[in-house]
N, C-alpha and C. Protein backbone atom coordinates (compact mmCIF):
# COMPACT_ATOMS: atom_id res chain seq x y z
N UNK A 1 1.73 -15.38 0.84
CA UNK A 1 1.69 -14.78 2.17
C UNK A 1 2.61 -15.53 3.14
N UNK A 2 3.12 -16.41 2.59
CA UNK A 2 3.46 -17.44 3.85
C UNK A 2 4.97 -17.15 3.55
N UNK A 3 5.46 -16.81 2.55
CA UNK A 3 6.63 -16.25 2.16
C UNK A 3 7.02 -15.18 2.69
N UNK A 4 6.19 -14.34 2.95
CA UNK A 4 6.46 -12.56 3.28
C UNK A 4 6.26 -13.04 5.16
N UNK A 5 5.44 -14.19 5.63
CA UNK A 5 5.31 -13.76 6.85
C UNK A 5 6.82 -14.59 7.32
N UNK A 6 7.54 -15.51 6.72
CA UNK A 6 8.72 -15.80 7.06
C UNK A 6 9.72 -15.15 6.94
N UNK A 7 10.07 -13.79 6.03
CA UNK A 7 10.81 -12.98 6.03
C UNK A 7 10.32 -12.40 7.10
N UNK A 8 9.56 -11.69 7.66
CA UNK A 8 9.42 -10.68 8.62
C UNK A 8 9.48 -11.37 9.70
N UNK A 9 9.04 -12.85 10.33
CA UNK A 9 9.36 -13.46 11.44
C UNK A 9 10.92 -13.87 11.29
N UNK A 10 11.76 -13.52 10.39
CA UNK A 10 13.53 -14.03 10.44
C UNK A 10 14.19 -12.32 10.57
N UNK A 11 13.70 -11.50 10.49
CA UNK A 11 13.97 -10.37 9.83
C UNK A 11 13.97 -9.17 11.92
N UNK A 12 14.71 -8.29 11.77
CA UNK A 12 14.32 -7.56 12.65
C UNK A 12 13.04 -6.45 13.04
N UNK A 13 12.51 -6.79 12.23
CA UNK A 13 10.98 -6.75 12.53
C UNK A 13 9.94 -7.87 12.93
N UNK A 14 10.30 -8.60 13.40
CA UNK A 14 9.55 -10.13 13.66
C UNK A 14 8.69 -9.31 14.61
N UNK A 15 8.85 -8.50 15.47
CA UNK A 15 7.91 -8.04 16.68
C UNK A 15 7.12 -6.73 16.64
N UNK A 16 7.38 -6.55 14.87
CA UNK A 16 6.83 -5.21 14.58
C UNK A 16 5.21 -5.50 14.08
N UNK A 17 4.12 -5.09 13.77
CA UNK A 17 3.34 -5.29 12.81
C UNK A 17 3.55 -6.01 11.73
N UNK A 18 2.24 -6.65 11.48
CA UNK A 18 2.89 -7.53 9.81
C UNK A 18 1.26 -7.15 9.59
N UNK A 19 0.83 -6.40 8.45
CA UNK A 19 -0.44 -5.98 7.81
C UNK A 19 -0.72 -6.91 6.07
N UNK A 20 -1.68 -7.07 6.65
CA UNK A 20 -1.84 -8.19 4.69
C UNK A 20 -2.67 -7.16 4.36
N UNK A 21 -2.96 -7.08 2.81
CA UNK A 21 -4.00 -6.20 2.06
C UNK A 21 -3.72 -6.75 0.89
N UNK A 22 -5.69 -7.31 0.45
CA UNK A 22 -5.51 -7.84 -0.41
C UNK A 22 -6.03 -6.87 -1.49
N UNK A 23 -4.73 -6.92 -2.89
CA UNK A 23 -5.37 -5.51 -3.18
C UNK A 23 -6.14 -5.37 -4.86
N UNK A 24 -6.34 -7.04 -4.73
CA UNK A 24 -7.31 -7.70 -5.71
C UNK A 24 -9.07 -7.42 -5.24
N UNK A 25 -9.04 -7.60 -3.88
CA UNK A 25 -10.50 -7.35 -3.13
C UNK A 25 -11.20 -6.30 -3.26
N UNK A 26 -10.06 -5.23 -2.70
CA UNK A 26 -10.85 -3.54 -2.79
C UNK A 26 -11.66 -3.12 -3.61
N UNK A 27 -12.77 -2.14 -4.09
CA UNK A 27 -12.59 -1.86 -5.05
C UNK A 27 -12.27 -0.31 -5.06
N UNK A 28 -12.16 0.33 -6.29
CA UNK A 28 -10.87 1.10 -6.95
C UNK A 28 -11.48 2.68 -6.31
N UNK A 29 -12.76 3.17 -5.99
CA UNK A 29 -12.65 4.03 -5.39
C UNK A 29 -12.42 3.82 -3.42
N UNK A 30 -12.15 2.77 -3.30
CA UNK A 30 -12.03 3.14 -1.79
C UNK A 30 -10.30 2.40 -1.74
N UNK A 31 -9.72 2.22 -2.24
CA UNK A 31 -8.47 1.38 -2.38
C UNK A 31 -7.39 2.75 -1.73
N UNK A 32 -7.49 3.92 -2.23
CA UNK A 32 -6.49 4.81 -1.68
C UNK A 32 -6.99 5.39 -0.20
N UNK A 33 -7.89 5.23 -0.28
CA UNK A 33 -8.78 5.76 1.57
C UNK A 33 -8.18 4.03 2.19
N UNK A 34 -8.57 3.11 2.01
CA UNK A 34 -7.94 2.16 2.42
C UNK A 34 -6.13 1.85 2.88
N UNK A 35 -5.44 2.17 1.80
CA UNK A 35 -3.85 1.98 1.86
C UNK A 35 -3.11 3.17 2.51
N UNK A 36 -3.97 4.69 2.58
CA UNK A 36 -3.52 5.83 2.60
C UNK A 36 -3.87 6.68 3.99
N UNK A 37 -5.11 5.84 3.71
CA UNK A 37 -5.59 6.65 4.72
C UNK A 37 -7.18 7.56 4.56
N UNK A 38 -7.46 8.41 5.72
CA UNK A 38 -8.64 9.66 5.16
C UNK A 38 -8.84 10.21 6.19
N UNK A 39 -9.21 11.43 6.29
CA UNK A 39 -9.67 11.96 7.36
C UNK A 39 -11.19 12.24 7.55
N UNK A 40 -11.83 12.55 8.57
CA UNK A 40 -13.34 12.69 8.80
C UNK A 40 -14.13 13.83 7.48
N UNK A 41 -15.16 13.36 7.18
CA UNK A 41 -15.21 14.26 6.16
C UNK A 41 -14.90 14.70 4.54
N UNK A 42 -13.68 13.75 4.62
CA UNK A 42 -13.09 14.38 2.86
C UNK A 42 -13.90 13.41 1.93
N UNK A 43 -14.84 12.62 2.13
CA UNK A 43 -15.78 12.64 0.94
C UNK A 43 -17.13 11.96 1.69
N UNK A 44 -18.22 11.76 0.58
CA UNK A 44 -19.27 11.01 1.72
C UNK A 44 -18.86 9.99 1.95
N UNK A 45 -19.84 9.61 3.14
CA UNK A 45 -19.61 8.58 4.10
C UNK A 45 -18.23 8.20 4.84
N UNK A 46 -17.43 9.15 5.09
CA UNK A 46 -16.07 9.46 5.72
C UNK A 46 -16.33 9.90 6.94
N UNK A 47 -17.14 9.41 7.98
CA UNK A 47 -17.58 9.89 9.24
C UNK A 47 -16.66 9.77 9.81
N UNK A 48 -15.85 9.03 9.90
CA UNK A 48 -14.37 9.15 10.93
C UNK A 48 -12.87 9.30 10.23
N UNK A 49 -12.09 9.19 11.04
CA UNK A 49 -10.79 9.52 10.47
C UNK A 49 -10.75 7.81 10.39
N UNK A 50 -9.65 7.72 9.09
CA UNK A 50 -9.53 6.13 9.18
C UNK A 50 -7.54 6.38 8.24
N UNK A 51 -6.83 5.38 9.62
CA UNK A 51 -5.18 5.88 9.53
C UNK A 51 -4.51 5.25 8.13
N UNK A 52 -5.67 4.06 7.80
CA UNK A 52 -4.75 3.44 6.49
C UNK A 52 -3.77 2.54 7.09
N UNK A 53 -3.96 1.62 6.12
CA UNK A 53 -2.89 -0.02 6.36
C UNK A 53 -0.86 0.38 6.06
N UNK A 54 -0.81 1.67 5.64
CA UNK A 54 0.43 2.09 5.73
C UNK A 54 0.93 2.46 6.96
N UNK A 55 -0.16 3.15 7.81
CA UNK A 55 0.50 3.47 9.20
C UNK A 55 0.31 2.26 10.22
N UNK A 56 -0.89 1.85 9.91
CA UNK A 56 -1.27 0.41 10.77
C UNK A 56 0.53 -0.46 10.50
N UNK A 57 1.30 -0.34 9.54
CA UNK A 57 2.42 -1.01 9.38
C UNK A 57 3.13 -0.38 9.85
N UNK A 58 3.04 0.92 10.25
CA UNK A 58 4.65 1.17 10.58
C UNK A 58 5.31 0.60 11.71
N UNK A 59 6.34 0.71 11.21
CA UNK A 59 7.95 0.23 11.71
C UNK A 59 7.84 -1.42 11.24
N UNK A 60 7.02 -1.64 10.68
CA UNK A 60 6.57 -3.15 10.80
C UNK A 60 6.65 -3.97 9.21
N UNK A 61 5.71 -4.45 8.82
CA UNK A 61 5.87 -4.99 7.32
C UNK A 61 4.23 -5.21 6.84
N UNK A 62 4.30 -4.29 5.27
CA UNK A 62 3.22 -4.52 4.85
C UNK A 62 3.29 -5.34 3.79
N UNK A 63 2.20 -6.47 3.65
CA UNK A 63 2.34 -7.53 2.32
C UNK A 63 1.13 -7.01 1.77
N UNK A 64 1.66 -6.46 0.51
CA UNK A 64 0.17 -6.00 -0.83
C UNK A 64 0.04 -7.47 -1.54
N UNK A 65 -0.57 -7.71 -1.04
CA UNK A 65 -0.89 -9.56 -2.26
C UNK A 65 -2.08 -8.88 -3.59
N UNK A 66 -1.74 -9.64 -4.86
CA UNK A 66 -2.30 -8.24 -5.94
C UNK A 66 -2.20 -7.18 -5.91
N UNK A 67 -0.74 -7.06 -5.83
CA UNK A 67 -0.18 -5.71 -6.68
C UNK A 67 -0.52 -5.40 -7.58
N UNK A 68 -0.58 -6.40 -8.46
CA UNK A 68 -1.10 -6.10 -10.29
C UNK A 68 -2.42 -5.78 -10.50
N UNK A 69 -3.13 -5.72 -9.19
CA UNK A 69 -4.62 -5.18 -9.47
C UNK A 69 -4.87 -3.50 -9.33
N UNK A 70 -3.69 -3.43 -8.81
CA UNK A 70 -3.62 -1.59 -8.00
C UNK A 70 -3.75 -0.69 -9.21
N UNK A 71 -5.01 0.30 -9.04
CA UNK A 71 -4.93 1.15 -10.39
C UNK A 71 -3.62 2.08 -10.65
N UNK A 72 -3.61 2.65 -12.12
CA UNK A 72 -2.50 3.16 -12.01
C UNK A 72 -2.55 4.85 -11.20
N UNK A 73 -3.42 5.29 -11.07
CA UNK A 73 -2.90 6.40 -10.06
C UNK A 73 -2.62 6.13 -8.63
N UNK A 74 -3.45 4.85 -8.42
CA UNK A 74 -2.47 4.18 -6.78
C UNK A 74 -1.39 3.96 -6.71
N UNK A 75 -0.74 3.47 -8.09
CA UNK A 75 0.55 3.25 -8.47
C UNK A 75 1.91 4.16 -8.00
N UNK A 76 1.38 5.14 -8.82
CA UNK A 76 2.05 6.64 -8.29
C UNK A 76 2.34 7.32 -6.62
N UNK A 77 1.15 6.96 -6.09
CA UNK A 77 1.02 7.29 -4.75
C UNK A 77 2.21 6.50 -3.64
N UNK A 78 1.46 5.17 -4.38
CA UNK A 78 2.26 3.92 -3.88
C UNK A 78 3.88 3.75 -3.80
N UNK A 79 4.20 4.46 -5.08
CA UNK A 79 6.23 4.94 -5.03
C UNK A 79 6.23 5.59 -4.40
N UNK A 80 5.50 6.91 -4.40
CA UNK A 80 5.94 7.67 -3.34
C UNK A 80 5.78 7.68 -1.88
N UNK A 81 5.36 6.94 -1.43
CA UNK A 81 5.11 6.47 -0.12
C UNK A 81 6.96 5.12 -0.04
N UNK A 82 7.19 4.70 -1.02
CA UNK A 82 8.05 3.84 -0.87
C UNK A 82 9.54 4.73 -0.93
N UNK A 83 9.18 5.68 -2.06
CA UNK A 83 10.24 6.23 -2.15
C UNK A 83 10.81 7.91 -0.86
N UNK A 84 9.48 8.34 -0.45
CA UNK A 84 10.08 8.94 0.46
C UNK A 84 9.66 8.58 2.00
N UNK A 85 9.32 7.48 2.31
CA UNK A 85 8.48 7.38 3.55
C UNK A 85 7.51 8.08 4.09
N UNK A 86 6.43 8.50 3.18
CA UNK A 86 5.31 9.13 3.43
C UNK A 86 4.58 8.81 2.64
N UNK A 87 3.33 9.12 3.52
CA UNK A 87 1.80 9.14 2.44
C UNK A 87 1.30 10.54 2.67
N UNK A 88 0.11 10.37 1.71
CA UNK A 88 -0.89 11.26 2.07
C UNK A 88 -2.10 11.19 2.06
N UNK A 89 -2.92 11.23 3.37
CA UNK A 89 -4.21 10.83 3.59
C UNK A 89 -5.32 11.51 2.91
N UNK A 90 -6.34 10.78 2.08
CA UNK A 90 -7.38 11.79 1.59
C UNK A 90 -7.71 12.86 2.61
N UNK A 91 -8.04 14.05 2.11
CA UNK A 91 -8.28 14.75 2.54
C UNK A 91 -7.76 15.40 3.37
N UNK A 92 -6.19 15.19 3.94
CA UNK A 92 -5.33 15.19 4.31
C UNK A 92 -4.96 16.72 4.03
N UNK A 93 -3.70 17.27 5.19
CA UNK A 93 -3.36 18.36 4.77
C UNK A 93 -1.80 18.57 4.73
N UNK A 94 -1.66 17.54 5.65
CA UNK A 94 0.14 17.16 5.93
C UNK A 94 0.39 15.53 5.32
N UNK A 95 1.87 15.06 5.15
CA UNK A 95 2.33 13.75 4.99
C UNK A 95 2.11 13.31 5.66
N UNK A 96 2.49 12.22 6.07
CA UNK A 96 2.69 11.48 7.21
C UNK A 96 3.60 10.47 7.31
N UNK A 97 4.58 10.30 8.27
CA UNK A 97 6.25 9.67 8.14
C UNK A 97 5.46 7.96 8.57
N UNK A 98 6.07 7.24 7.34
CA UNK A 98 5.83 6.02 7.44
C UNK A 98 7.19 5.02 7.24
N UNK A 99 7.42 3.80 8.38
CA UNK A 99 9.04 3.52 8.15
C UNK A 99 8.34 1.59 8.11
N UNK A 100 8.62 1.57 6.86
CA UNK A 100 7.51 0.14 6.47
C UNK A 100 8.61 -0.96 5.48
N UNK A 101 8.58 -1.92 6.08
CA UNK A 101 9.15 -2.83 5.05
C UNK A 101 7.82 -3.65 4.09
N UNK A 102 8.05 -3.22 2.75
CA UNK A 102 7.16 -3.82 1.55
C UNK A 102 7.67 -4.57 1.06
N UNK A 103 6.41 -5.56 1.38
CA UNK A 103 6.22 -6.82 0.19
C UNK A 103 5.26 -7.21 -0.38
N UNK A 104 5.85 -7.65 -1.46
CA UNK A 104 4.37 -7.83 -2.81
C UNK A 104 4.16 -8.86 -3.63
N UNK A 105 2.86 -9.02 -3.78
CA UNK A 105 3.17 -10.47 -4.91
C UNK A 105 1.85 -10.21 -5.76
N UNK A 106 1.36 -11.06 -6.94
CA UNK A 106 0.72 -10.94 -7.89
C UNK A 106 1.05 -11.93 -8.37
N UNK A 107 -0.71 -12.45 -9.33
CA UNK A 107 -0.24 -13.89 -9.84
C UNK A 107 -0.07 -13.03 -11.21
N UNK A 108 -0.05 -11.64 -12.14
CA UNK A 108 0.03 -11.45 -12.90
C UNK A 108 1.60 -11.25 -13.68
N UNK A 109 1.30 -11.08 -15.01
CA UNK A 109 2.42 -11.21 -15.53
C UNK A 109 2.85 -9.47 -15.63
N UNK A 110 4.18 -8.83 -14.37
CA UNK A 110 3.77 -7.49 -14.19
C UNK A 110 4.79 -6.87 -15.39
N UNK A 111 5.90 -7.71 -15.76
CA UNK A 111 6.66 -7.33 -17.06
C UNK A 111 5.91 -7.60 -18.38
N UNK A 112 4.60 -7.79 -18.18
CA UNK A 112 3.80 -7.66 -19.61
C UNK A 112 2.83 -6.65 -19.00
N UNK A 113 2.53 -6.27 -18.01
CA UNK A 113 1.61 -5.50 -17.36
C UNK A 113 2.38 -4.01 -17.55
N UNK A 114 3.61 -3.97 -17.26
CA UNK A 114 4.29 -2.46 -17.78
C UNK A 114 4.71 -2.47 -19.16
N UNK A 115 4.96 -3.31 -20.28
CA UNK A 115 4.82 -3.20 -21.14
C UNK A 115 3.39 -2.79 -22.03
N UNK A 116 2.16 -3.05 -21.35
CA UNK A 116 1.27 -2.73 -21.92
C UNK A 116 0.63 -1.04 -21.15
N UNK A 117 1.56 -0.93 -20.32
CA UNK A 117 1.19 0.27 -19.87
C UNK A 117 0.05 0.38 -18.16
N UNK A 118 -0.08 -0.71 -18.12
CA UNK A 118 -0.85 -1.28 -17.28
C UNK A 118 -0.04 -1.15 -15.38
N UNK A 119 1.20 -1.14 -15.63
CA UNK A 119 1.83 -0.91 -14.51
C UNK A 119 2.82 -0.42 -14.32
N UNK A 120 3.30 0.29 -13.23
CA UNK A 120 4.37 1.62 -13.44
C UNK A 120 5.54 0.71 -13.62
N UNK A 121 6.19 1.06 -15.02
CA UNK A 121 7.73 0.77 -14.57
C UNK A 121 8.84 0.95 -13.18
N UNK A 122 8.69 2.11 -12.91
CA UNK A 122 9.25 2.65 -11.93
C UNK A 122 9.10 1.78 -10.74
N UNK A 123 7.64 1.71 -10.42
CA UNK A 123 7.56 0.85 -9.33
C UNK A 123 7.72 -0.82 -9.53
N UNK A 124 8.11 -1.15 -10.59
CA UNK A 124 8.22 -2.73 -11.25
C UNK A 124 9.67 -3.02 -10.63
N UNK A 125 10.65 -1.74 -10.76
CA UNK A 125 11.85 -1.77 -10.57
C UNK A 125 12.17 -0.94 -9.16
């Protein structure tokens, strides 16, 4: 963490948001209502709208510390939020434009973690 918060305090985002998520902590059904987002309602106990640590970052910098814990359909979500600047909130009906500098770390080994199938290539690279 202390790595990612010195890039973003040298970086032109120093005055933007800096969001940590640890994504070893979560667990695996609330991890995409967490990173993504949800709106009131789209499953129980969803009494409010909740914006997700992707928009809480925008324009700013999000650090995922345990990446290598993220299941693999978060995985998926997770490129595409990187790859087109959007998410999509559970229960959601539109994207939502997210402009986020990502950073990530893991104490795991993630080139044996996509070799075993365990983590997206795509997003490794």
């Amino acid at each position: 963490e202390l790595v990612a918060r010195a890039i973003q305090g040298s970086g032109d985002r120093r005055s933007k948001p800096f969001v940590t998520v640890n994504c070893g902590a979560i667990p695996d059904n609330l991890v995409e209502s967490i990173l993504f987002g949800h709106e009131k309602g789209s499953f129980t106990g969803a009494t409010d709208k909740h914006t997700g640590k992707f928009v809480e970052a925008h324009s700013g910098t999000l650090f995922l510390d345990e990446i290598g814990d993220l299941p693999l359909d978060v995985q998926v979500k997770l490129l595409r939020a990187v790859q087109e600047g959007e998410v999509d909130p559970v229960g959601g009906r539109s994207t939502v434009k997210v402009d986020i500098r990502l950073i990530s770390a893991t104490h795991r080994n993630l080139l044996q973690q996509v070799k075993d199938g365990r983590f997206r290539e795509d997003l490794f690279y």
